[in-house]
PDB file of N, CA and C in Angstrom:
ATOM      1  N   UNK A   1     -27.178  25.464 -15.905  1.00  0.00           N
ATOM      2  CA  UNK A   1     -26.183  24.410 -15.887  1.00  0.00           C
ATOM      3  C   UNK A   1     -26.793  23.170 -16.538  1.00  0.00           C
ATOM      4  N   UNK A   2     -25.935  22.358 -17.577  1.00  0.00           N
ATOM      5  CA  UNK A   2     -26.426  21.542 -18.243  1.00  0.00           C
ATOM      6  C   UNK A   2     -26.670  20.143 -17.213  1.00  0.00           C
ATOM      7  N   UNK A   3     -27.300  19.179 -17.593  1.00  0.00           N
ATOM      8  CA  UNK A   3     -27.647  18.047 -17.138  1.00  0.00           C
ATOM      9  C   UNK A   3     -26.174  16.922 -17.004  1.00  0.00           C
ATOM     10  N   UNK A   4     -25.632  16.979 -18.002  1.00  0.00           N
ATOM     11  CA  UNK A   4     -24.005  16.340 -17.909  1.00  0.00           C
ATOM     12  C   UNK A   4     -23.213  16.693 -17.037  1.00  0.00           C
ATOM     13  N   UNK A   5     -22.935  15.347 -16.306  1.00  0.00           N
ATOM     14  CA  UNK A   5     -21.857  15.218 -15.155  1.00  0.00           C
ATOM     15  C   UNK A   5     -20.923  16.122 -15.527  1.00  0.00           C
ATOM     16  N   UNK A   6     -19.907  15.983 -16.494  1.00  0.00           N
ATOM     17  CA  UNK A   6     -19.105  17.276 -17.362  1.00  0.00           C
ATOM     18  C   UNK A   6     -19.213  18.763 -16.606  1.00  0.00           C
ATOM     19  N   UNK A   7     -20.222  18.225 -17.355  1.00  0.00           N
ATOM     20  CA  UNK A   7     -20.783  20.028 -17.276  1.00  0.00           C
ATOM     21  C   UNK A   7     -20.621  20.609 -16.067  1.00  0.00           C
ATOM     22  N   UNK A   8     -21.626  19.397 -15.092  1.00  0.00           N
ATOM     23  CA  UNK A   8     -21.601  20.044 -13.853  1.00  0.00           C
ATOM     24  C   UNK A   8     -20.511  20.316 -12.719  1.00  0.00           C
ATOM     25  N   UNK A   9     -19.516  19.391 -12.790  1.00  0.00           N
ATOM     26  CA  UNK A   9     -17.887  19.463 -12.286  1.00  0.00           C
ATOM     27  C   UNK A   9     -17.815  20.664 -12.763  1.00  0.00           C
ATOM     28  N   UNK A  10     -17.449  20.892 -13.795  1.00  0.00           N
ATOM     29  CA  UNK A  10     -16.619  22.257 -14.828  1.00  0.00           C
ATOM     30  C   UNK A  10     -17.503  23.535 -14.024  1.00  0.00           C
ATOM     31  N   UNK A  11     -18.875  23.508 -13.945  1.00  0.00           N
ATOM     32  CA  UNK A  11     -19.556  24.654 -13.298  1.00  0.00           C
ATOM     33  C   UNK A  11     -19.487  25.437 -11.871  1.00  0.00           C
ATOM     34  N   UNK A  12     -18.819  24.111 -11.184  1.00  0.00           N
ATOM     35  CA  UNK A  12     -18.621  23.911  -9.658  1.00  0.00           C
ATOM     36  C   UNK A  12     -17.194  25.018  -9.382  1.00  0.00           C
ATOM     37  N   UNK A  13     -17.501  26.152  -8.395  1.00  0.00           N
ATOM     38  CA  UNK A  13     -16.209  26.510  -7.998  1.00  0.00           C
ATOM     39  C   UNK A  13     -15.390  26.091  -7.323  1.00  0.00           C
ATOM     40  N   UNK A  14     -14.036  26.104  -7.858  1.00  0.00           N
ATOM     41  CA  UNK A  14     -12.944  25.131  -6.984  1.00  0.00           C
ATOM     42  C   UNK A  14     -12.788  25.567  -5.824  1.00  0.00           C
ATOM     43  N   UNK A  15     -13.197  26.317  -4.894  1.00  0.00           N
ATOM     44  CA  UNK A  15     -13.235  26.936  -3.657  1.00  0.00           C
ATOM     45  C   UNK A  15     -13.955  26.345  -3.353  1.00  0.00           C
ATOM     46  N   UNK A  16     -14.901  25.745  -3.452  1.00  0.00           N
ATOM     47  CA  UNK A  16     -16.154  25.277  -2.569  1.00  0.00           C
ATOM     48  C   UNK A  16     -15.927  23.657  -2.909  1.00  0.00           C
ATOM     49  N   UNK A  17     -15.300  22.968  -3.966  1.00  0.00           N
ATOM     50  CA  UNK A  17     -14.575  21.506  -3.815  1.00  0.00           C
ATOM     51  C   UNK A  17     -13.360  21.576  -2.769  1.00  0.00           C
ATOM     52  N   UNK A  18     -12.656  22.417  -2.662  1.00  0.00           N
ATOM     53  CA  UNK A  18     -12.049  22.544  -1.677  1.00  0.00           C
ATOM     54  C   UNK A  18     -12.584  22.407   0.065  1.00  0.00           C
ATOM     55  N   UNK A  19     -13.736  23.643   0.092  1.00  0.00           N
ATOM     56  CA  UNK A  19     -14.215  23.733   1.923  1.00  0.00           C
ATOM     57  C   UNK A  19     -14.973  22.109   1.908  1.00  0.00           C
ATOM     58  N   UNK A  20     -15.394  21.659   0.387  1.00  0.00           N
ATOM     59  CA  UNK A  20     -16.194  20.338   0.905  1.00  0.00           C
ATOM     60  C   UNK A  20     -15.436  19.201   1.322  1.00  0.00           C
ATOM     61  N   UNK A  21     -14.393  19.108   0.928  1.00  0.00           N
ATOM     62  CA  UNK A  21     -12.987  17.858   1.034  1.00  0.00           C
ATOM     63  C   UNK A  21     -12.351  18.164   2.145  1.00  0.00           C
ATOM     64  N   UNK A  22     -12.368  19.241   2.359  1.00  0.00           N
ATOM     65  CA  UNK A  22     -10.917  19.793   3.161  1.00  0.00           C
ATOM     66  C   UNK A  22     -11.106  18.814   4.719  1.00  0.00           C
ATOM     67  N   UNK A  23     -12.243  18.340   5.202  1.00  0.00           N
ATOM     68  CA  UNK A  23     -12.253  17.569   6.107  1.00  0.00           C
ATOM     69  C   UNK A  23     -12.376  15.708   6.228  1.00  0.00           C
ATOM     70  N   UNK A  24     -12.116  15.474   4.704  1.00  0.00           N
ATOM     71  CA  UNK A  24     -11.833  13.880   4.587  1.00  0.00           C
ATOM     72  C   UNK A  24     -10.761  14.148   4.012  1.00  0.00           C
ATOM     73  N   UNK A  25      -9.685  15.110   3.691  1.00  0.00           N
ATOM     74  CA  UNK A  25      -8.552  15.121   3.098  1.00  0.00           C
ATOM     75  C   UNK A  25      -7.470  15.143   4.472  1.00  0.00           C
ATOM     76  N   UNK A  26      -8.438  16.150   5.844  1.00  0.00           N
ATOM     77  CA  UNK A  26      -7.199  16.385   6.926  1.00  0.00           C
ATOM     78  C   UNK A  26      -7.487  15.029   7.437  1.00  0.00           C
ATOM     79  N   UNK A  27      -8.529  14.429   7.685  1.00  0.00           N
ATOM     80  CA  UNK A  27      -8.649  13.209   8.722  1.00  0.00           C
ATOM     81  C   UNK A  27      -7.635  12.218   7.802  1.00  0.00           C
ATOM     82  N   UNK A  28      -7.780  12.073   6.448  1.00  0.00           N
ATOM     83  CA  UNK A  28      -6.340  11.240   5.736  1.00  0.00           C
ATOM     84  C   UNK A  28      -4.887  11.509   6.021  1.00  0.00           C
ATOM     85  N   UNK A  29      -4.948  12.536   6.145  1.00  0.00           N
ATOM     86  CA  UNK A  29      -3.751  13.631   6.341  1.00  0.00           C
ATOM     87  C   UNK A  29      -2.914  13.042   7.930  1.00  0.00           C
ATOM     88  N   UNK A  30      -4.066  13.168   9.021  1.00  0.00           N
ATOM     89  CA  UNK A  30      -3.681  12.974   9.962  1.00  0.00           C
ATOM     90  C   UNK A  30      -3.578  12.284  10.194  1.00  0.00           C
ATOM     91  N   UNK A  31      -4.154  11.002  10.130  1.00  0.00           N
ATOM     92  CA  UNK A  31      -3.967   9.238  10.293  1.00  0.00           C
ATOM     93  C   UNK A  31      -2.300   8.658   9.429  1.00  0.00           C
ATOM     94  N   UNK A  32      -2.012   9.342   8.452  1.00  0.00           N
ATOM     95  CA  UNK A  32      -0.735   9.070   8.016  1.00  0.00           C
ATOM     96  C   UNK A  32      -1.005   8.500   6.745  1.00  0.00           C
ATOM     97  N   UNK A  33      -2.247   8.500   6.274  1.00  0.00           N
ATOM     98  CA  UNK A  33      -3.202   7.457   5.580  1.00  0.00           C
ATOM     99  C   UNK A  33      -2.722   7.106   3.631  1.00  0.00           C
ATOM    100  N   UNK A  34      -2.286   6.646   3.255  1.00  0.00           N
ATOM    101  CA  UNK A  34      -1.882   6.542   2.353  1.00  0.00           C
ATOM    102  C   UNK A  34      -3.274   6.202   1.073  1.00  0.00           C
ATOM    103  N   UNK A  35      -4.126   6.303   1.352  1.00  0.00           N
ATOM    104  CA  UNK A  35      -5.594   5.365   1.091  1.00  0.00           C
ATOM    105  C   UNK A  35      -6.259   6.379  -0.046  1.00  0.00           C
ATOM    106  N   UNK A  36      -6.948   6.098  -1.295  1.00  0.00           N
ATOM    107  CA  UNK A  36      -8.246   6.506  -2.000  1.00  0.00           C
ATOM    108  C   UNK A  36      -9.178   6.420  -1.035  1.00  0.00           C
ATOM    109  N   UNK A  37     -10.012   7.632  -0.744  1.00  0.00           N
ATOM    110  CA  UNK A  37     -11.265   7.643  -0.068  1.00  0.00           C
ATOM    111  C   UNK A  37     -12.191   7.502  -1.088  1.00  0.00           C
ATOM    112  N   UNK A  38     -13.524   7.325  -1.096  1.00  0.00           N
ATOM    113  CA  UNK A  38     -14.098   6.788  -2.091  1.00  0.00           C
ATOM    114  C   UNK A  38     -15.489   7.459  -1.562  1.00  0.00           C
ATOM    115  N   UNK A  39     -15.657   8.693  -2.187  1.00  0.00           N
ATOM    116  CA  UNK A  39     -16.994   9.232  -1.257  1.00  0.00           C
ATOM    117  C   UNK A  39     -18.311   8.992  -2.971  1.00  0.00           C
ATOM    118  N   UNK A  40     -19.896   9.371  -2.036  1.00  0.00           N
ATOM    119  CA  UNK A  40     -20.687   9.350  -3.345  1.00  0.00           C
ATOM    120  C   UNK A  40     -21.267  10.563  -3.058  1.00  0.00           C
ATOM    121  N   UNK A  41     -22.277  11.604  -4.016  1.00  0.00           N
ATOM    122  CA  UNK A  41     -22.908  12.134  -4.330  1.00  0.00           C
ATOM    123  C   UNK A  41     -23.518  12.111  -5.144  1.00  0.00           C
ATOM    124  N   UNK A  42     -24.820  12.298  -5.098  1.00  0.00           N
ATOM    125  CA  UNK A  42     -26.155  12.287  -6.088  1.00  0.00           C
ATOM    126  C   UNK A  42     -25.940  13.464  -7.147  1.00  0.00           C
ATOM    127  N   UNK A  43     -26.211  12.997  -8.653  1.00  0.00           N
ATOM    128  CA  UNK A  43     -26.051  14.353  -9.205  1.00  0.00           C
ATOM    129  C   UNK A  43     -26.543  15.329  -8.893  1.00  0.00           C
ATOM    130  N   UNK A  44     -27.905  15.070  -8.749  1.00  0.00           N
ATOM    131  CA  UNK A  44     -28.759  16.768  -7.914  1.00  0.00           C
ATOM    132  C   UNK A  44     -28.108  17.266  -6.922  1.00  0.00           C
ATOM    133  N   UNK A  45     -28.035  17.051  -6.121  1.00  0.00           N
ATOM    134  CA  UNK A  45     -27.208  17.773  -5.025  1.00  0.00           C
ATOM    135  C   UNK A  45     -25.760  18.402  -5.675  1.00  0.00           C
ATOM    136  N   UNK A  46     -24.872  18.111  -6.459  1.00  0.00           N
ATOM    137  CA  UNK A  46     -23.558  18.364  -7.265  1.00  0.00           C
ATOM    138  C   UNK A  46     -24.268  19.689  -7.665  1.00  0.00           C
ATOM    139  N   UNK A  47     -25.343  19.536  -8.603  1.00  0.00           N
ATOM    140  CA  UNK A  47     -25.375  20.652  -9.328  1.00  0.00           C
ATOM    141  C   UNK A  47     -26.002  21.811  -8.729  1.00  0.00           C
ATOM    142  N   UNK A  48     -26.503  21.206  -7.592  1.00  0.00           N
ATOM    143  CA  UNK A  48     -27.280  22.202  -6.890  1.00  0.00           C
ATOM    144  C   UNK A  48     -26.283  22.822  -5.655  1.00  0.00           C
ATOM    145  N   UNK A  49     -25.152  22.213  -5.835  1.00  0.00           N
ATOM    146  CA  UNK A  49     -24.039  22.817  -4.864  1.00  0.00           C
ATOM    147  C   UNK A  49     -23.984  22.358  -3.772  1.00  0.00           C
ATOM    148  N   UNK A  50     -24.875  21.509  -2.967  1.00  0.00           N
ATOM    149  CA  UNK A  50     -24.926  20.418  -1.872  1.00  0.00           C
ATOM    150  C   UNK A  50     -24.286  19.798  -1.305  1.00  0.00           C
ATOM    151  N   UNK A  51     -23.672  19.986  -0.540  1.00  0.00           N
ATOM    152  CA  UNK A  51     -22.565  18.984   0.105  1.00  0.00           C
ATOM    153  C   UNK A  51     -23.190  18.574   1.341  1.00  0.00           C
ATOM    154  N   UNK A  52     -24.116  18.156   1.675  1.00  0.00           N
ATOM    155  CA  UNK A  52     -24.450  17.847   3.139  1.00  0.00           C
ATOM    156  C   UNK A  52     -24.847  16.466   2.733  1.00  0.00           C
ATOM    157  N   UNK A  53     -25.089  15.910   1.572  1.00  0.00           N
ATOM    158  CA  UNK A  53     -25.417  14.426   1.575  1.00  0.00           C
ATOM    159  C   UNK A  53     -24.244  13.808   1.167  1.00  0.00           C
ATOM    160  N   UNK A  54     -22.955  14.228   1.301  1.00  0.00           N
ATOM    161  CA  UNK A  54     -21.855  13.431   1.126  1.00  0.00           C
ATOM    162  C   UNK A  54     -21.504  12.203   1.317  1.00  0.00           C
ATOM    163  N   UNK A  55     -21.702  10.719   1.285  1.00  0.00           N
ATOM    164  CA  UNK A  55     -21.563   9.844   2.102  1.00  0.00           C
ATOM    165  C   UNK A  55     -19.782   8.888   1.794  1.00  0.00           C
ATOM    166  N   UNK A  56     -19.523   8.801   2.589  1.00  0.00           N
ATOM    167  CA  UNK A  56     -18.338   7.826   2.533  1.00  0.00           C
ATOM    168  C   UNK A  56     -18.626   6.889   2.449  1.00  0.00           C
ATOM    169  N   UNK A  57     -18.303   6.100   1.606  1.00  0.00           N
ATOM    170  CA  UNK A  57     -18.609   4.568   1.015  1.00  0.00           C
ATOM    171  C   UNK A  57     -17.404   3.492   1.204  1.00  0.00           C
ATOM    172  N   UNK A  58     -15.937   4.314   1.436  1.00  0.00           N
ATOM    173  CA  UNK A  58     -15.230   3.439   1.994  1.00  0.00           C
ATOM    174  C   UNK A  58     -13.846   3.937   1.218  1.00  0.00           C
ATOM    175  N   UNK A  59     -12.893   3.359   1.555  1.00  0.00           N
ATOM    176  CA  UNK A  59     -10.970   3.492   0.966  1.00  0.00           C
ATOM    177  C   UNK A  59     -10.577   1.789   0.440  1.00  0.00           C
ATOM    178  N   UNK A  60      -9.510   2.475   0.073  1.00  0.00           N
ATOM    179  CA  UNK A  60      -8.798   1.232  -0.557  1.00  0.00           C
ATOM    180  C   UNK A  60      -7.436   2.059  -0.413  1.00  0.00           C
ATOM    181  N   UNK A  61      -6.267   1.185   0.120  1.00  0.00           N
ATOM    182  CA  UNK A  61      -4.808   1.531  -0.166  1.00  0.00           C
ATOM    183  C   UNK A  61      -4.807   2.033  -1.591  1.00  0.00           C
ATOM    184  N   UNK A  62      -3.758   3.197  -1.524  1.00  0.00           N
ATOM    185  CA  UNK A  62      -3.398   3.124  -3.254  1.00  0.00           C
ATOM    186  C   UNK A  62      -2.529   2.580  -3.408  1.00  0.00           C
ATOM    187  N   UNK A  63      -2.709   2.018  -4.973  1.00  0.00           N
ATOM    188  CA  UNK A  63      -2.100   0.931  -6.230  1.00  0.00           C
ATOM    189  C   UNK A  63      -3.016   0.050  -5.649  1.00  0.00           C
ATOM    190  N   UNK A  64      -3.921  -0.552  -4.725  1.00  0.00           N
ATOM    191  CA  UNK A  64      -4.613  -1.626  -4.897  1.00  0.00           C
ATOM    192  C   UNK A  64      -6.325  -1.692  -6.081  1.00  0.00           C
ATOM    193  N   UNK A  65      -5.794  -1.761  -7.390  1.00  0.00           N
ATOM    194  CA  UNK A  65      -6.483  -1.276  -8.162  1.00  0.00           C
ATOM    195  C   UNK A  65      -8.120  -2.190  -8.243  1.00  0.00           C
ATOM    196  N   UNK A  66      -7.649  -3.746  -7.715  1.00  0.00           N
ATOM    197  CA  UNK A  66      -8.668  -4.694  -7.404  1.00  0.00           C
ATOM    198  C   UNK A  66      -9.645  -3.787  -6.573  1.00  0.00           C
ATOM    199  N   UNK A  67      -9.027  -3.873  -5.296  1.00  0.00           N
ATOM    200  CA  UNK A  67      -9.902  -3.782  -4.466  1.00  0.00           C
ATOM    201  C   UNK A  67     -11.201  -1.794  -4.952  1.00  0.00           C
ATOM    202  N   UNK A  68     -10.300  -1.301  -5.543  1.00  0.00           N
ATOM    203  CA  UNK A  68     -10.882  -0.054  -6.167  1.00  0.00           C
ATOM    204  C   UNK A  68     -11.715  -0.005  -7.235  1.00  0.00           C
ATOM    205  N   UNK A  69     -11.528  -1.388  -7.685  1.00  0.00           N
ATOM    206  CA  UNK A  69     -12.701  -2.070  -8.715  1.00  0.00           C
ATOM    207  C   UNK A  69     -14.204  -2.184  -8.088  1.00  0.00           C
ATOM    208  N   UNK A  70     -14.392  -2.513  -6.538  1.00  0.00           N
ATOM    209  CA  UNK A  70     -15.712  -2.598  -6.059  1.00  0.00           C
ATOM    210  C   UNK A  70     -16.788  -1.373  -6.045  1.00  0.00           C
ATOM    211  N   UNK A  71     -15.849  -0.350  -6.354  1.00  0.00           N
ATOM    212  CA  UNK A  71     -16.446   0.872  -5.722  1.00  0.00           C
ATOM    213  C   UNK A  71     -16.263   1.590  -7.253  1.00  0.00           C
ATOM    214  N   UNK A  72     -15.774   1.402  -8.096  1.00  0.00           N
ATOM    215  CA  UNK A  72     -15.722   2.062  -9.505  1.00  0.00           C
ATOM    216  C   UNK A  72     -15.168   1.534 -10.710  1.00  0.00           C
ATOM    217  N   UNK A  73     -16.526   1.297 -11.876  1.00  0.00           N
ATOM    218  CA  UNK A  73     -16.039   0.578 -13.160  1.00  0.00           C
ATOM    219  C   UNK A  73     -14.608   0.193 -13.450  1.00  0.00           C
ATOM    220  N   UNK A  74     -13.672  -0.820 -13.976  1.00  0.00           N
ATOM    221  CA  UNK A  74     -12.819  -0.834 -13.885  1.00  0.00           C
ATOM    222  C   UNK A  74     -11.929  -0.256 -15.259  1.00  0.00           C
ATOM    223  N   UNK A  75     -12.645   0.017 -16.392  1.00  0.00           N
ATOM    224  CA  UNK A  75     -12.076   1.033 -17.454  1.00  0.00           C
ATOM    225  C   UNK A  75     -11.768   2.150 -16.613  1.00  0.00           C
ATOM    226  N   UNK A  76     -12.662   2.953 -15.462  1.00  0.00           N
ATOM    227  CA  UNK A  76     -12.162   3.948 -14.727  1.00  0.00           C
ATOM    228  C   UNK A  76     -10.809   4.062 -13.982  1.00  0.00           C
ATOM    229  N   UNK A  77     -10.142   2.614 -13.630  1.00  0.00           N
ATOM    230  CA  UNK A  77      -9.444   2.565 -13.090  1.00  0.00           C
ATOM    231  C   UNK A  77      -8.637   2.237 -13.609  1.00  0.00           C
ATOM    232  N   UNK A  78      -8.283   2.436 -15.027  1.00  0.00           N
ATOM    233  CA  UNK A  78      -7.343   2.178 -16.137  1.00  0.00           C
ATOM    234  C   UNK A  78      -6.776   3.495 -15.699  1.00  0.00           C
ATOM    235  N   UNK A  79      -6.612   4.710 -15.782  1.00  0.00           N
ATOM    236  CA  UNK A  79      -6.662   5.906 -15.720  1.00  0.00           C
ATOM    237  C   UNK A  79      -5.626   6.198 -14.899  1.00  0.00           C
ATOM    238  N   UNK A  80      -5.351   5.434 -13.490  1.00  0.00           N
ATOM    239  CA  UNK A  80      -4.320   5.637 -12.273  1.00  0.00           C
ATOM    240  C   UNK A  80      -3.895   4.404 -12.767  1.00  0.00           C
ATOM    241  N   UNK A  81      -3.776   3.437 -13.712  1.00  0.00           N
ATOM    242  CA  UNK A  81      -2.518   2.468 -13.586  1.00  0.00           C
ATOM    243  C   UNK A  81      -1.409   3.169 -15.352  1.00  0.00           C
ATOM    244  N   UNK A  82      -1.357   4.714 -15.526  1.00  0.00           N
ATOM    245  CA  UNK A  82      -0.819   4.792 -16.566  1.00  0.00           C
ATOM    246  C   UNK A  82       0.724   4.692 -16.305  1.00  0.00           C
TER     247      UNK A  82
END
């Protein structure tokens, strides 16, 4: 697997992005939560298939594109205001 972020998403089976989310997606789910969760991972761990250093770094309502600016470049966040 190549060194590029790219790469390494694309390599990742969607079954296993799934069992890793599936428990910050129900706790959103269940709160009623309308919110971007905003988790981090280290590339090594991504490519190495790792999900135990997951950390939550925090939410922002969605459309609040400001406040989603703290937590990610804001050309990135060009992307959800199309």
């Amino acid at each position: 697997m190549g060194n590029d972020l790219n790469e390494i998403i694309e390599g990742i089976n969607s079954e296993n992005w799934t069992f890793w989310l599936e428990g910050y997606s129900e706790r959103l789910q269940s709160e009623g939560s309308n919110k971007i969760l905003v988790l981090d991972i280290n590339k090594t761990d991504l490519a190495n298939e790792k999900h135990g250093n997951i950390k939550e770094l925090g939410s922002v309502e969605y459309g609040d594109w400001e406040a989603l600016g703290e937590y990610i470049p804001k050309e990135d966040i060009a992307v959800f205001c199309l």
